[in-house]
C-alpha atoms as a PDB file:
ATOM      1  CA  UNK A   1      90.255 100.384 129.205  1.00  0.00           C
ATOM      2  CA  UNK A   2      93.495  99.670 129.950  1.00  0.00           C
ATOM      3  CA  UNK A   3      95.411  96.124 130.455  1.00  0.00           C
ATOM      4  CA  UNK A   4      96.257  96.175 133.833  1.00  0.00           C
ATOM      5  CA  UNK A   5      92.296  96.971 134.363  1.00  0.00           C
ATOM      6  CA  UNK A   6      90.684  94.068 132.341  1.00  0.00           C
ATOM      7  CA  UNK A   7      92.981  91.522 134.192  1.00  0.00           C
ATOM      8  CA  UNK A   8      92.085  92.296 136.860  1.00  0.00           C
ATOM      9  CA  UNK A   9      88.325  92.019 136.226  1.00  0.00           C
ATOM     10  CA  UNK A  10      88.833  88.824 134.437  1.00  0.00           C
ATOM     11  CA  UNK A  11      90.771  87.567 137.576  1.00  0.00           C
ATOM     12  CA  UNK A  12      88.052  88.402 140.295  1.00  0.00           C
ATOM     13  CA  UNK A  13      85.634  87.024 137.392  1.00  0.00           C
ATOM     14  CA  UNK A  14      87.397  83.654 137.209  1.00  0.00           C
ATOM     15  CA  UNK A  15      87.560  83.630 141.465  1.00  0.00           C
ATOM     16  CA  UNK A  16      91.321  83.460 141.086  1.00  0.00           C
ATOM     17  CA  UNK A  17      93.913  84.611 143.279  1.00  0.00           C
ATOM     18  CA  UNK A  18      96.715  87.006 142.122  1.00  0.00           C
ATOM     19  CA  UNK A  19      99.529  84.119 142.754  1.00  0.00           C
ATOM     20  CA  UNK A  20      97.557  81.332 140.789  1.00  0.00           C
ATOM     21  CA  UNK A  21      96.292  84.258 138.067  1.00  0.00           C
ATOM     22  CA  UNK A  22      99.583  85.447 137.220  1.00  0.00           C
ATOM     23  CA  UNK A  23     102.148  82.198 137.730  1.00  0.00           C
ATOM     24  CA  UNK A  24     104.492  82.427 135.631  1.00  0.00           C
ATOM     25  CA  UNK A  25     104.256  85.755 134.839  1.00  0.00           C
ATOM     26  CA  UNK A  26     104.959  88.047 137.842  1.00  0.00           C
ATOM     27  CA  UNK A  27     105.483  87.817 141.049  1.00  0.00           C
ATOM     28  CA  UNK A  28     103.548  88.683 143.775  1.00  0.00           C
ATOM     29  CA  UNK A  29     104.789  92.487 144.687  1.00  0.00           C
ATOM     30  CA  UNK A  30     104.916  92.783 140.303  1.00  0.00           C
ATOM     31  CA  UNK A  31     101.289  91.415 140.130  1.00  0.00           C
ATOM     32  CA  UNK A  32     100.277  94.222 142.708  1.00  0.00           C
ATOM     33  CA  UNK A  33     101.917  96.879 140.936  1.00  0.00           C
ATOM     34  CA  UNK A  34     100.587  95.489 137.319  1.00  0.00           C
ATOM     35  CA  UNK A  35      96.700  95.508 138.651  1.00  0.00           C
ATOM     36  CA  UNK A  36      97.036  98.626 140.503  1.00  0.00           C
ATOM     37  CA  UNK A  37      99.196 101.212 138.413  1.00  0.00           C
ATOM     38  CA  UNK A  38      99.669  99.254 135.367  1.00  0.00           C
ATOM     39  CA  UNK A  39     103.634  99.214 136.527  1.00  0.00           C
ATOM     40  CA  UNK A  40     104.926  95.998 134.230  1.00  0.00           C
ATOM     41  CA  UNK A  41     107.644  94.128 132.564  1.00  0.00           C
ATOM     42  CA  UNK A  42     105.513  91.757 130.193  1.00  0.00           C
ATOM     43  CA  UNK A  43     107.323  89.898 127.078  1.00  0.00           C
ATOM     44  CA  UNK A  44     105.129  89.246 124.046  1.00  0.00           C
ATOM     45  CA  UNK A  45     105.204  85.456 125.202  1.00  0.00           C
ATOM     46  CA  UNK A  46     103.003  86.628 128.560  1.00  0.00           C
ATOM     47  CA  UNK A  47     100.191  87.896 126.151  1.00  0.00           C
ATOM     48  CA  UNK A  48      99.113  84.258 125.241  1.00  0.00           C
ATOM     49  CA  UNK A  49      99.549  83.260 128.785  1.00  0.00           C
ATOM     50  CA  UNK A  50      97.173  86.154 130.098  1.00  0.00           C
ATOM     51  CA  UNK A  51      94.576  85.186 127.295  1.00  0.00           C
ATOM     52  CA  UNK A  52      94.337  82.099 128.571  1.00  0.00           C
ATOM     53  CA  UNK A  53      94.076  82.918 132.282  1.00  0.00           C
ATOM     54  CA  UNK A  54      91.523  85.341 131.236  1.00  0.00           C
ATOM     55  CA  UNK A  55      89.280  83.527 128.930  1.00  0.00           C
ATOM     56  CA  UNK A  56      89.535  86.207 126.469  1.00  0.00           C
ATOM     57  CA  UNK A  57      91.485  85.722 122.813  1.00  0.00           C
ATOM     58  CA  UNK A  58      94.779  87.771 121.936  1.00  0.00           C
ATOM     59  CA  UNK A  59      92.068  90.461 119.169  1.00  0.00           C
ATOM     60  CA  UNK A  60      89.470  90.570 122.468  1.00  0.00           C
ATOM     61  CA  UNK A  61      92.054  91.779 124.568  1.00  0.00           C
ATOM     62  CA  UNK A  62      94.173  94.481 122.095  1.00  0.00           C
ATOM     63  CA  UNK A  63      90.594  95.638 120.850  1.00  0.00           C
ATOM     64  CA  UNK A  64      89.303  96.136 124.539  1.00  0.00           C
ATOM     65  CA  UNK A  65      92.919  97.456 125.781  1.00  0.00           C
ATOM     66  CA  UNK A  66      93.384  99.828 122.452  1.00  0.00           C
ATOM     67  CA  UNK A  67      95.127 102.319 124.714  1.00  0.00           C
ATOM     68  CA  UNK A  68      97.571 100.054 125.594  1.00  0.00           C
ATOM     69  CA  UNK A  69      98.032  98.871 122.152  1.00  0.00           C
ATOM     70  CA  UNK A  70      97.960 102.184 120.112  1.00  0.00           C
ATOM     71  CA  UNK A  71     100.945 102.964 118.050  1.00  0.00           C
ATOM     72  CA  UNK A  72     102.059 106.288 116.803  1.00  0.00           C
ATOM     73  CA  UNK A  73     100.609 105.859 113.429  1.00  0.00           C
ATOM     74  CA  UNK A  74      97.153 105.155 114.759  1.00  0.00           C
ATOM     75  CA  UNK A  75      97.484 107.925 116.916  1.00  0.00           C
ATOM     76  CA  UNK A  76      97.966 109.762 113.580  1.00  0.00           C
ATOM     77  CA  UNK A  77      95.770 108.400 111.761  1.00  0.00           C
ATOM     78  CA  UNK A  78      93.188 108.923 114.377  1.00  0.00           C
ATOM     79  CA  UNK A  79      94.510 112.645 115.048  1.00  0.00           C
ATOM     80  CA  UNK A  80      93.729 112.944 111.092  1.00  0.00           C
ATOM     81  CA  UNK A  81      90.139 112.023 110.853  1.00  0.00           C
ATOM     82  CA  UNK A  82      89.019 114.237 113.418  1.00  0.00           C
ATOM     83  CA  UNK A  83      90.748 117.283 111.742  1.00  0.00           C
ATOM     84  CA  UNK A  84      89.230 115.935 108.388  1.00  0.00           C
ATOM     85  CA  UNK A  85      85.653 116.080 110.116  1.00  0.00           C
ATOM     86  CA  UNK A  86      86.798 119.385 111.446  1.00  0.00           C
ATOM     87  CA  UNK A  87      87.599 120.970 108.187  1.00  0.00           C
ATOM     88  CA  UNK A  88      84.349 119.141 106.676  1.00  0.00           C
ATOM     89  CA  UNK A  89      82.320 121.375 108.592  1.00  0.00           C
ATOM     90  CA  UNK A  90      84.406 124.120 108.671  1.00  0.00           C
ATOM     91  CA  UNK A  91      86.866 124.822 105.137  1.00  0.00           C
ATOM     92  CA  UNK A  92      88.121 127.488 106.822  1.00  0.00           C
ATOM     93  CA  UNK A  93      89.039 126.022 110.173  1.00  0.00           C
ATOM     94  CA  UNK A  94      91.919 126.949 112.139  1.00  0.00           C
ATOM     95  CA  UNK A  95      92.490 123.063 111.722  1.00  0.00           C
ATOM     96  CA  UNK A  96      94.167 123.603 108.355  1.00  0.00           C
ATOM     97  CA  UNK A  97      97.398 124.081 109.738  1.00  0.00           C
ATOM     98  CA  UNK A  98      97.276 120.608 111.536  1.00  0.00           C
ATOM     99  CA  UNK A  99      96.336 119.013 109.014  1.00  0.00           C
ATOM    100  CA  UNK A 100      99.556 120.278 106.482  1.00  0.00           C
ATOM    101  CA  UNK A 101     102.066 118.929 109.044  1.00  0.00           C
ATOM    102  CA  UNK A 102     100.556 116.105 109.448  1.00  0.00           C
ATOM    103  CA  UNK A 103     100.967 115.878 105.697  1.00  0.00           C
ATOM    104  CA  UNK A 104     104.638 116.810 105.932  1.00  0.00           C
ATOM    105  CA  UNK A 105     104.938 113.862 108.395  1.00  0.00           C
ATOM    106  CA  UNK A 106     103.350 111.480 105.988  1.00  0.00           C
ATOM    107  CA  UNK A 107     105.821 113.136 103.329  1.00  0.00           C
ATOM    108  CA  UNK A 108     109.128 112.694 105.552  1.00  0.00           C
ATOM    109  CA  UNK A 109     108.072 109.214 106.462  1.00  0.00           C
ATOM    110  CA  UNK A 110     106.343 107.516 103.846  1.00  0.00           C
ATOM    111  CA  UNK A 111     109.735 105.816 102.214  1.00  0.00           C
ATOM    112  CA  UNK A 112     110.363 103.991 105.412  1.00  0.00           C
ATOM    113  CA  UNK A 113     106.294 102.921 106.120  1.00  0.00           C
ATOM    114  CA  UNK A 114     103.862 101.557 104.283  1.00  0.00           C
ATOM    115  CA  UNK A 115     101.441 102.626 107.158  1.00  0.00           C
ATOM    116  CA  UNK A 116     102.009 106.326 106.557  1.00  0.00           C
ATOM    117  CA  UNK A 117     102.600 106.181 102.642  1.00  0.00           C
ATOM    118  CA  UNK A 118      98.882 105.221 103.307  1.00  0.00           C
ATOM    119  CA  UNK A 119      98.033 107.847 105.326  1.00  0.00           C
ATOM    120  CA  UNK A 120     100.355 110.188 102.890  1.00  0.00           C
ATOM    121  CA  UNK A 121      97.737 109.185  99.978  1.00  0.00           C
ATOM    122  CA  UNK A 122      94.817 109.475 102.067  1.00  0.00           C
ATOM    123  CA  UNK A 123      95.478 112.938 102.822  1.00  0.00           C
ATOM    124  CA  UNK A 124      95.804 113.888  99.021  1.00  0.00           C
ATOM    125  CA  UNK A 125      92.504 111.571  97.850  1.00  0.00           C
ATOM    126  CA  UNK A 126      90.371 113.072 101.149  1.00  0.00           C
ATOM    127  CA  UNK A 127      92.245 117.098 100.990  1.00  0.00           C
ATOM    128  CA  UNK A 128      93.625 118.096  97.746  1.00  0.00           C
ATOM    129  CA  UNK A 129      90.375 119.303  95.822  1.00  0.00           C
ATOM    130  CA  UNK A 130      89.872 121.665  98.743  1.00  0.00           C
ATOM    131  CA  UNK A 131      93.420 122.719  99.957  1.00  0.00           C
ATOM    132  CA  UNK A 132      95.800 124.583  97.672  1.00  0.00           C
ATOM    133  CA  UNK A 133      99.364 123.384  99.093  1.00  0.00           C
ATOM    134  CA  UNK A 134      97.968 119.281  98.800  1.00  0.00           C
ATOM    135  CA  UNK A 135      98.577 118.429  95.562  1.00  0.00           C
ATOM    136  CA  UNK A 136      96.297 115.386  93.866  1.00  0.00           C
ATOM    137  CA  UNK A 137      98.205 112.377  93.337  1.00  0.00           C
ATOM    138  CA  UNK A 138     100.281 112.108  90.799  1.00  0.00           C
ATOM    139  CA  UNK A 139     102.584 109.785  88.501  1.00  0.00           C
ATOM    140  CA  UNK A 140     105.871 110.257  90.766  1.00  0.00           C
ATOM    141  CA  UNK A 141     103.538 108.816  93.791  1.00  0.00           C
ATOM    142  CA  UNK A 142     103.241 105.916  91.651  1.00  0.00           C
ATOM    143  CA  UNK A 143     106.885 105.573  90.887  1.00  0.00           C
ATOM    144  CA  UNK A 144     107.509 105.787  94.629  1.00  0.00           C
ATOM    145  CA  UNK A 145     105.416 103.010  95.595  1.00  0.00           C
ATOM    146  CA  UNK A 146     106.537 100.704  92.988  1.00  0.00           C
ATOM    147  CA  UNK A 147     109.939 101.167  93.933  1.00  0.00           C
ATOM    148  CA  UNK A 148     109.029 100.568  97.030  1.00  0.00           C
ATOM    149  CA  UNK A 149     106.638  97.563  96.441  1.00  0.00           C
ATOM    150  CA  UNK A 150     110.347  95.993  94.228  1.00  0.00           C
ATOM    151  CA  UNK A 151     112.185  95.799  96.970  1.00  0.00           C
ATOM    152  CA  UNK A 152     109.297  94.000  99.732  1.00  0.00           C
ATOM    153  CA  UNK A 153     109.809  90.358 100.262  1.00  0.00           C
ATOM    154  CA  UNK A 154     106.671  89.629 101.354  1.00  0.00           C
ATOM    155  CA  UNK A 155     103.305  91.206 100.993  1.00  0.00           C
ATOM    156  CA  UNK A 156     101.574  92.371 104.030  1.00  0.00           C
ATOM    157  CA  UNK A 157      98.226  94.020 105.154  1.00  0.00           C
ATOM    158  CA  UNK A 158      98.872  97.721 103.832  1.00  0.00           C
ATOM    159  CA  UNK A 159     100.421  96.628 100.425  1.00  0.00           C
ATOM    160  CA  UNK A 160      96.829  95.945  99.767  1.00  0.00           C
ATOM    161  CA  UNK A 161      95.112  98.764 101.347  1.00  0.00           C
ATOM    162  CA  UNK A 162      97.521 100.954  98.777  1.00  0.00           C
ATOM    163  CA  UNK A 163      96.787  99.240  95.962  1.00  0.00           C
ATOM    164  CA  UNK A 164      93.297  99.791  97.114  1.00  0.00           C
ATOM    165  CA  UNK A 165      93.569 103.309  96.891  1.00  0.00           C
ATOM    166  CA  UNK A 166      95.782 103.535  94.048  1.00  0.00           C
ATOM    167  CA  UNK A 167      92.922 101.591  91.993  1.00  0.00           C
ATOM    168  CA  UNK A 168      90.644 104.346  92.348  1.00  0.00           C
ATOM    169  CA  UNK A 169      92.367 106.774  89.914  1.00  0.00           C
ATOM    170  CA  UNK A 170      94.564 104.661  87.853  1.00  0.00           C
ATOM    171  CA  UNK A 171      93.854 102.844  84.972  1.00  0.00           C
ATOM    172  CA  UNK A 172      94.925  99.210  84.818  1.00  0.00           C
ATOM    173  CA  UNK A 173      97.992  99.660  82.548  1.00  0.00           C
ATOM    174  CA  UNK A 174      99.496 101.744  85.086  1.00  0.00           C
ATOM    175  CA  UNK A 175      98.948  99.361  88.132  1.00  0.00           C
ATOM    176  CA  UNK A 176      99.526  96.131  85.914  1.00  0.00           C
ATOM    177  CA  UNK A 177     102.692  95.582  87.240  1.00  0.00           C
ATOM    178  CA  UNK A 178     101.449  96.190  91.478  1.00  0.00           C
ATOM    179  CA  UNK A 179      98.735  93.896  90.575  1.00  0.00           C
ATOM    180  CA  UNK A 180     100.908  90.973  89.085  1.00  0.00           C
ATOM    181  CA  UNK A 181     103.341  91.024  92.063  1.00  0.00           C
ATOM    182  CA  UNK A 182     100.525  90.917  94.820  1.00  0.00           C
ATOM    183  CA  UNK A 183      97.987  88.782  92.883  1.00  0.00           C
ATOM    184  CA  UNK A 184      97.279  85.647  93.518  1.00  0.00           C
ATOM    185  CA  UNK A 185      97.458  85.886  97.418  1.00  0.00           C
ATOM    186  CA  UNK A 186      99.800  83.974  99.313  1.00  0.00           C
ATOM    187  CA  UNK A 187      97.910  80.681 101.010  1.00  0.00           C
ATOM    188  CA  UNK A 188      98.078  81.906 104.569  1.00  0.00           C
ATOM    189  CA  UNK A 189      96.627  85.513 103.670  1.00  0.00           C
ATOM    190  CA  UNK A 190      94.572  86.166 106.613  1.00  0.00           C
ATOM    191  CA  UNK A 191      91.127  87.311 106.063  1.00  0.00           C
ATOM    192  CA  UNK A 192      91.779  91.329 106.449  1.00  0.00           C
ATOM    193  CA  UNK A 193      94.146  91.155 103.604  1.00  0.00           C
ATOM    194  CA  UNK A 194      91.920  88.891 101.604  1.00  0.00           C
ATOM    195  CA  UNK A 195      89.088  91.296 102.682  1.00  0.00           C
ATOM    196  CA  UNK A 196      91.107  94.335 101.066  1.00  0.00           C
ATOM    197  CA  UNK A 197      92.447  92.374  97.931  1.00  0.00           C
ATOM    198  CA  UNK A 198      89.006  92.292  96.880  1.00  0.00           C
ATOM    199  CA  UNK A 199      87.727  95.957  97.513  1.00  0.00           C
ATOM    200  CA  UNK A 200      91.270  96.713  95.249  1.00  0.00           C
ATOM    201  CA  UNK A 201      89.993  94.683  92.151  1.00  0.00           C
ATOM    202  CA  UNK A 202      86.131  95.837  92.644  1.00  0.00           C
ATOM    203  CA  UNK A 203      87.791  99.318  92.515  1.00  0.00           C
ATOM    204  CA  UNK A 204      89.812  98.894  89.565  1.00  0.00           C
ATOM    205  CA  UNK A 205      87.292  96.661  87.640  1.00  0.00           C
ATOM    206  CA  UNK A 206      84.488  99.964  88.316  1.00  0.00           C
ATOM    207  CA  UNK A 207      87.013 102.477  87.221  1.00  0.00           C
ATOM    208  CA  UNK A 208      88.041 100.198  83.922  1.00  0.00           C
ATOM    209  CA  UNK A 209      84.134 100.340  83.179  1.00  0.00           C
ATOM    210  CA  UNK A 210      83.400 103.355  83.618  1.00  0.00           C
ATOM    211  CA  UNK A 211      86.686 104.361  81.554  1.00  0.00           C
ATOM    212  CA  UNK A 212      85.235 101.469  78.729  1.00  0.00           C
ATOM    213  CA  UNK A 213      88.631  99.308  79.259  1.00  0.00           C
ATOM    214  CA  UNK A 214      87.062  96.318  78.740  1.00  0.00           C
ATOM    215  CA  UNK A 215      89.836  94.084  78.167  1.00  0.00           C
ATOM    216  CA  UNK A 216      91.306  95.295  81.362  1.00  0.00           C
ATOM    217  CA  UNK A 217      88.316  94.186  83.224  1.00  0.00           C
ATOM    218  CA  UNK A 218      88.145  90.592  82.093  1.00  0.00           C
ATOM    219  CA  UNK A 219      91.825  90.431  83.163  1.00  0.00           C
ATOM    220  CA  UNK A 220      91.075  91.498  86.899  1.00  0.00           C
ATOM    221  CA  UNK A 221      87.619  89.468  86.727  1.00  0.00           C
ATOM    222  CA  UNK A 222      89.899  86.251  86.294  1.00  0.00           C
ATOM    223  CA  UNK A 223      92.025  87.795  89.495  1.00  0.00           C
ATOM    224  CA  UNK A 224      88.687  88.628  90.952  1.00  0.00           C
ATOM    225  CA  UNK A 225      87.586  84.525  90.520  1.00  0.00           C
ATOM    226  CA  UNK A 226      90.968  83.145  91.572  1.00  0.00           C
ATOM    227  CA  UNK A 227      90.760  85.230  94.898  1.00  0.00           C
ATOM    228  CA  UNK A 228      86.816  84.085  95.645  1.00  0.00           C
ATOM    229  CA  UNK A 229      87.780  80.259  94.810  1.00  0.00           C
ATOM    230  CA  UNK A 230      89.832  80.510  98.410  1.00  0.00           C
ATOM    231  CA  UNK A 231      87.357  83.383  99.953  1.00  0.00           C
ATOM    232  CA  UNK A 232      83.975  82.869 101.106  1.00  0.00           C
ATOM    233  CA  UNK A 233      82.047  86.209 101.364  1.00  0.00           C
ATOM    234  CA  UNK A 234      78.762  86.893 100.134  1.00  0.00           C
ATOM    235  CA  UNK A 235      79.685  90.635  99.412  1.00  0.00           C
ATOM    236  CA  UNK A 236      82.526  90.210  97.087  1.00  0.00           C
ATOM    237  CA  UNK A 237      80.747  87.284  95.531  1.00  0.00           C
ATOM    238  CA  UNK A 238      77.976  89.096  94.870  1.00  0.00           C
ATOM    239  CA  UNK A 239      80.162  92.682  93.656  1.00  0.00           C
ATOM    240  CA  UNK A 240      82.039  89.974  91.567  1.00  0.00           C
ATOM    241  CA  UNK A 241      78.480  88.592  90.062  1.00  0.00           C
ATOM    242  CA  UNK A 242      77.468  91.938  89.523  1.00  0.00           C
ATOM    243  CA  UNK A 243      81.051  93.502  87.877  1.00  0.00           C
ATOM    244  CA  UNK A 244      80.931  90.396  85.452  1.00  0.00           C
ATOM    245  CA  UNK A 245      76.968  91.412  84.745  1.00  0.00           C
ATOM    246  CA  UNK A 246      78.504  94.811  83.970  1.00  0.00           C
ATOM    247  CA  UNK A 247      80.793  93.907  81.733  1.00  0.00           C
ATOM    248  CA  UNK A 248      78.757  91.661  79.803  1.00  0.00           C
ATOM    249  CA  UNK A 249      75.586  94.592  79.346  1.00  0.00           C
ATOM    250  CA  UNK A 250      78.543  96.506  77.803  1.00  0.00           C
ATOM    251  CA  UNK A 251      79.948  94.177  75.753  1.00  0.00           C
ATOM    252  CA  UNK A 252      76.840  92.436  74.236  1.00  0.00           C
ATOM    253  CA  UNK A 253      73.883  95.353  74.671  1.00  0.00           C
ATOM    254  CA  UNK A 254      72.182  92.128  76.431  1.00  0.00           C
ATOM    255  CA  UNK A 255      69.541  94.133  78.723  1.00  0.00           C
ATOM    256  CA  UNK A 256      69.258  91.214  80.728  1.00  0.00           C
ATOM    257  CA  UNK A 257      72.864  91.641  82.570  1.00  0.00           C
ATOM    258  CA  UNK A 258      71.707  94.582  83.634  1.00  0.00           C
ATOM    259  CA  UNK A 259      68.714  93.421  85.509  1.00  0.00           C
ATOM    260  CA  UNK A 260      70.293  91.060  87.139  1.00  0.00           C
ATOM    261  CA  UNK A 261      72.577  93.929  88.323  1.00  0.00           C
ATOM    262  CA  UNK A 262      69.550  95.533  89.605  1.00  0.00           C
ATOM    263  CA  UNK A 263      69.085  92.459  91.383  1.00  0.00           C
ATOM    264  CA  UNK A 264      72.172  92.685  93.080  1.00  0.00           C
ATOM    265  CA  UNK A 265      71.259  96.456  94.372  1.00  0.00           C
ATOM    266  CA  UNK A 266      68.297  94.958  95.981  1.00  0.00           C
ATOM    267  CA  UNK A 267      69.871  92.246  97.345  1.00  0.00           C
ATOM    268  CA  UNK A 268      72.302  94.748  99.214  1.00  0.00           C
ATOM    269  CA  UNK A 269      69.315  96.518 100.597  1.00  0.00           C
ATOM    270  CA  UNK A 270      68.864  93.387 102.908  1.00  0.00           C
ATOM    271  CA  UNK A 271      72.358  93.335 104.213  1.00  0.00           C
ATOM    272  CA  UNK A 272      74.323  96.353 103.595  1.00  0.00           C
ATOM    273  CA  UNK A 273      74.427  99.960 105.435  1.00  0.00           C
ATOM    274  CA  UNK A 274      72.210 101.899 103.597  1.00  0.00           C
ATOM    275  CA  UNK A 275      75.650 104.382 102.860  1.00  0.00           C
ATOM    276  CA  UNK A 276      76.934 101.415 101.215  1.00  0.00           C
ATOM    277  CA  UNK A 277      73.919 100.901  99.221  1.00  0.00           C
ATOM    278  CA  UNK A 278      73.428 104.694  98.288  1.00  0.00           C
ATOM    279  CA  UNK A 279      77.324 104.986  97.024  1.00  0.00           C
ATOM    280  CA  UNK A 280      77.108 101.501  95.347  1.00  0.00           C
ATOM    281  CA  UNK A 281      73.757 102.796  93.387  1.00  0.00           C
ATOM    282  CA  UNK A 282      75.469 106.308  92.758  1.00  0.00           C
ATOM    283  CA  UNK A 283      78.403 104.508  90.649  1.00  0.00           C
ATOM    284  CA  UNK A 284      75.819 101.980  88.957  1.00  0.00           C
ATOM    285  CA  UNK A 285      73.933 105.421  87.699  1.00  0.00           C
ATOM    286  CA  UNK A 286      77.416 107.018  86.593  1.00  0.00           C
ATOM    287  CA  UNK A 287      78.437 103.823  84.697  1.00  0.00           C
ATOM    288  CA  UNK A 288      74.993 103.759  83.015  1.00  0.00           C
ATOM    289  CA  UNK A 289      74.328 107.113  82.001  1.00  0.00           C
ATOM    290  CA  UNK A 290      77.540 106.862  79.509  1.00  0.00           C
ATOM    291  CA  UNK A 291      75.774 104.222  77.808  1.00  0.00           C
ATOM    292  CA  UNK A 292      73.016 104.851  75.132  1.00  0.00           C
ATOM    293  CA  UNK A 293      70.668 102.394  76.705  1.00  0.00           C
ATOM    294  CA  UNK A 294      67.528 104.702  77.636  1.00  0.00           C
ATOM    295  CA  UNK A 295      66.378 101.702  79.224  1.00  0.00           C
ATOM    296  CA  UNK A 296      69.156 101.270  81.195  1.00  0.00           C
ATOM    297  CA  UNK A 297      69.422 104.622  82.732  1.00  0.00           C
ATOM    298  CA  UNK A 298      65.317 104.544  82.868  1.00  0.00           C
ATOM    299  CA  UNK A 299      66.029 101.463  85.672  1.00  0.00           C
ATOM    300  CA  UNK A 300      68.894 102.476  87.358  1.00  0.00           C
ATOM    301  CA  UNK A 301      67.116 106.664  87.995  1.00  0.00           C
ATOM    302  CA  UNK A 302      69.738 108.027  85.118  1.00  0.00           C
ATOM    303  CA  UNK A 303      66.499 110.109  83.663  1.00  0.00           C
ATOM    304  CA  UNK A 304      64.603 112.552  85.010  1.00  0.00           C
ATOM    305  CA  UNK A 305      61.007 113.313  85.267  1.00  0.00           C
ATOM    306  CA  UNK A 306      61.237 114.597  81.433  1.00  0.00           C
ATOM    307  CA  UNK A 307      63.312 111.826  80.089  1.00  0.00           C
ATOM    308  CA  UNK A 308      66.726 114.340  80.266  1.00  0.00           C
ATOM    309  CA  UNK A 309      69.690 112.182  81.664  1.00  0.00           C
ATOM    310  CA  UNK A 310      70.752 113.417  84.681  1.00  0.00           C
ATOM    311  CA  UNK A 311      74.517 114.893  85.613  1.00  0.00           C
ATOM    312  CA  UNK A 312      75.387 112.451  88.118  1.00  0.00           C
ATOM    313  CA  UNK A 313      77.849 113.390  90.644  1.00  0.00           C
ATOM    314  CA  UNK A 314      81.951 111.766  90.272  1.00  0.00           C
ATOM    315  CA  UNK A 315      82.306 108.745  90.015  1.00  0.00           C
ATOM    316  CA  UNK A 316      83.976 107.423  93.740  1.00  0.00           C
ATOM    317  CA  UNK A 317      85.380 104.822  95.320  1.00  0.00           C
ATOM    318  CA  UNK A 318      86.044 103.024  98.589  1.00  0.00           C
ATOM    319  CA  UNK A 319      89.065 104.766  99.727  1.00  0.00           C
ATOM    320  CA  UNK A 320      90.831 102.695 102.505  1.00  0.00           C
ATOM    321  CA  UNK A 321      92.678 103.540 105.494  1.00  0.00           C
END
């Protein structure tokens, strides 16, 4: 839906004339034009006017009026999940081309945007085990995006989602320095950031288990707490509980972390997408079945019918876009 189409339902819905509707804001011939053709001048100080003639918030009306409110880059980034589902189905798909220059988009612009230096590592997370000319992310990515990350004054929204995706295939001592410039949050972080800043520490706290960098992982539990003490969400309290339960199985053989762990699974059964579940589970039976607990991998499925320890699939991570 576009702009100039909710307004004009919220206008006949409020029983409002065009005049008293749009005072201070157009004129009568420029209200006509607005409703009908979505002809307009508006200033970003007629957006909190129109929200309040409307009833609606500033997020109702950009959600409902995406159209309007569509960028470039989510254009992009839309144009780039449909020719990933393409070439998902299809590895062959005449879709491959697309893709690549999108790629070399994300390549030419990714110095000036955060937005598509995210999009630039998506592509190589999501492509590069399946196309030849993507190549994996690598150590000069890094560099890049610390360099970058130097010279920012202030941390914003997509700082977050890269770390995010960065912590899925580095180890701690490479991101240490990212993580000390973004962590703690600033006070006014808004909940999408603080949302993000703690799927980047469950990521790196999972990969520093499952890579038995133990010290590493008290370090970003303490980041972990810090963050919660000034976030309320059951999820990342609980993924927090359960990292920490983790951590402590490994560290002291104690089988009892581990079924409180278990706990945790079930606990996600009641509230979670059953994808989240399933990929949460799938990393809890990688984890365990480098252990020598037979227990252990006995609770979590690691065994199989004849007490062999199954090859679990990689090890993955909630990659962010």
């Amino acid at each position: 839906m576009h702009l100039n189409e909710l307004m004009k339902i919220q206008r006949k819905s409020e029983k409002l004339s065009q005049a008293k509707f749009y005072e201070g804001i157009f004129q009568r011939n420029s209200a006509s034009l607005f409703e009908n053709h979505n002809e307009h001048f508006l200033k970003i100080a007629d957006l909190p006017l129109l929200a309040d003639r409307s009833n609606l918030t500033i997020p109702e009306i950009i959600r409902t009026c995406n159209e309007d409110f569509k960028s470039v880059f989510d254009k992009d980034l839309e144009t780039y999940y449909f020719i990933l589902s393409k070439i998902q189905q299809n590895p062959d798909s005449e879709y491959n081309h697309e893709l690549y220059s999108l790629y070399q988009k994300s390549i030419h612009e990714k110095f000036t945007s955060l937005k598509y230096m995210n999009l630039y590592l998506l592509i190589k997370l999501q492509t590069s085990s399946f196309i030849s000319e993507i190549i994996p992310v690598d150590k000069q990515d890094l560099a890049d995006i610390k360099k970058m990350f130097s010279s920012s004054k202030r941390f914003v929204l997509y700082h977050y989602k890269i770390l995010s995706n960065l912590c899925t295939i580095f180890p701690y001592s490479d991101l240490q320095t990212l993580i000390e410039q973004l962590f703690p949050l600033r006070e006014d972080s808004d909940e999408q950031i603080k949302d993000t800043a703690c799927l980047s520490l469950s990521n790196a706290i999972a990969l520093s288990i499952f890579t038995k960098d133990y010290s590493s992982c008290f370090i970003l539990l303490n980041h972990f707490e810090t963050l919660l003490s000034n976030y309320t969400s059951y999820k990342y309290k609980l993924s927090f509980i359960a990292s920490r339960n983790m951590l402590l199985y490994f560290t002291s053989g104690d089988i009892e972390h581990i079924m409180k762990v278990f706990s945790y699974v079930e606990i996600l059964k009641q509230v979670e997408s059953p994808e989240y579940v399933e990929q949460f589970h799938k990393n809890l039976q990688t984890i365990i079945s480098k252990s020598d607990d037979e227990k252990a991998k006995q609770i979590f499925g690691v065994l199989d019918d004849d007490g062999q320890v199954l090859d679990p699939k990689n090890f993955d991570h909630k990659k962010i876009d």
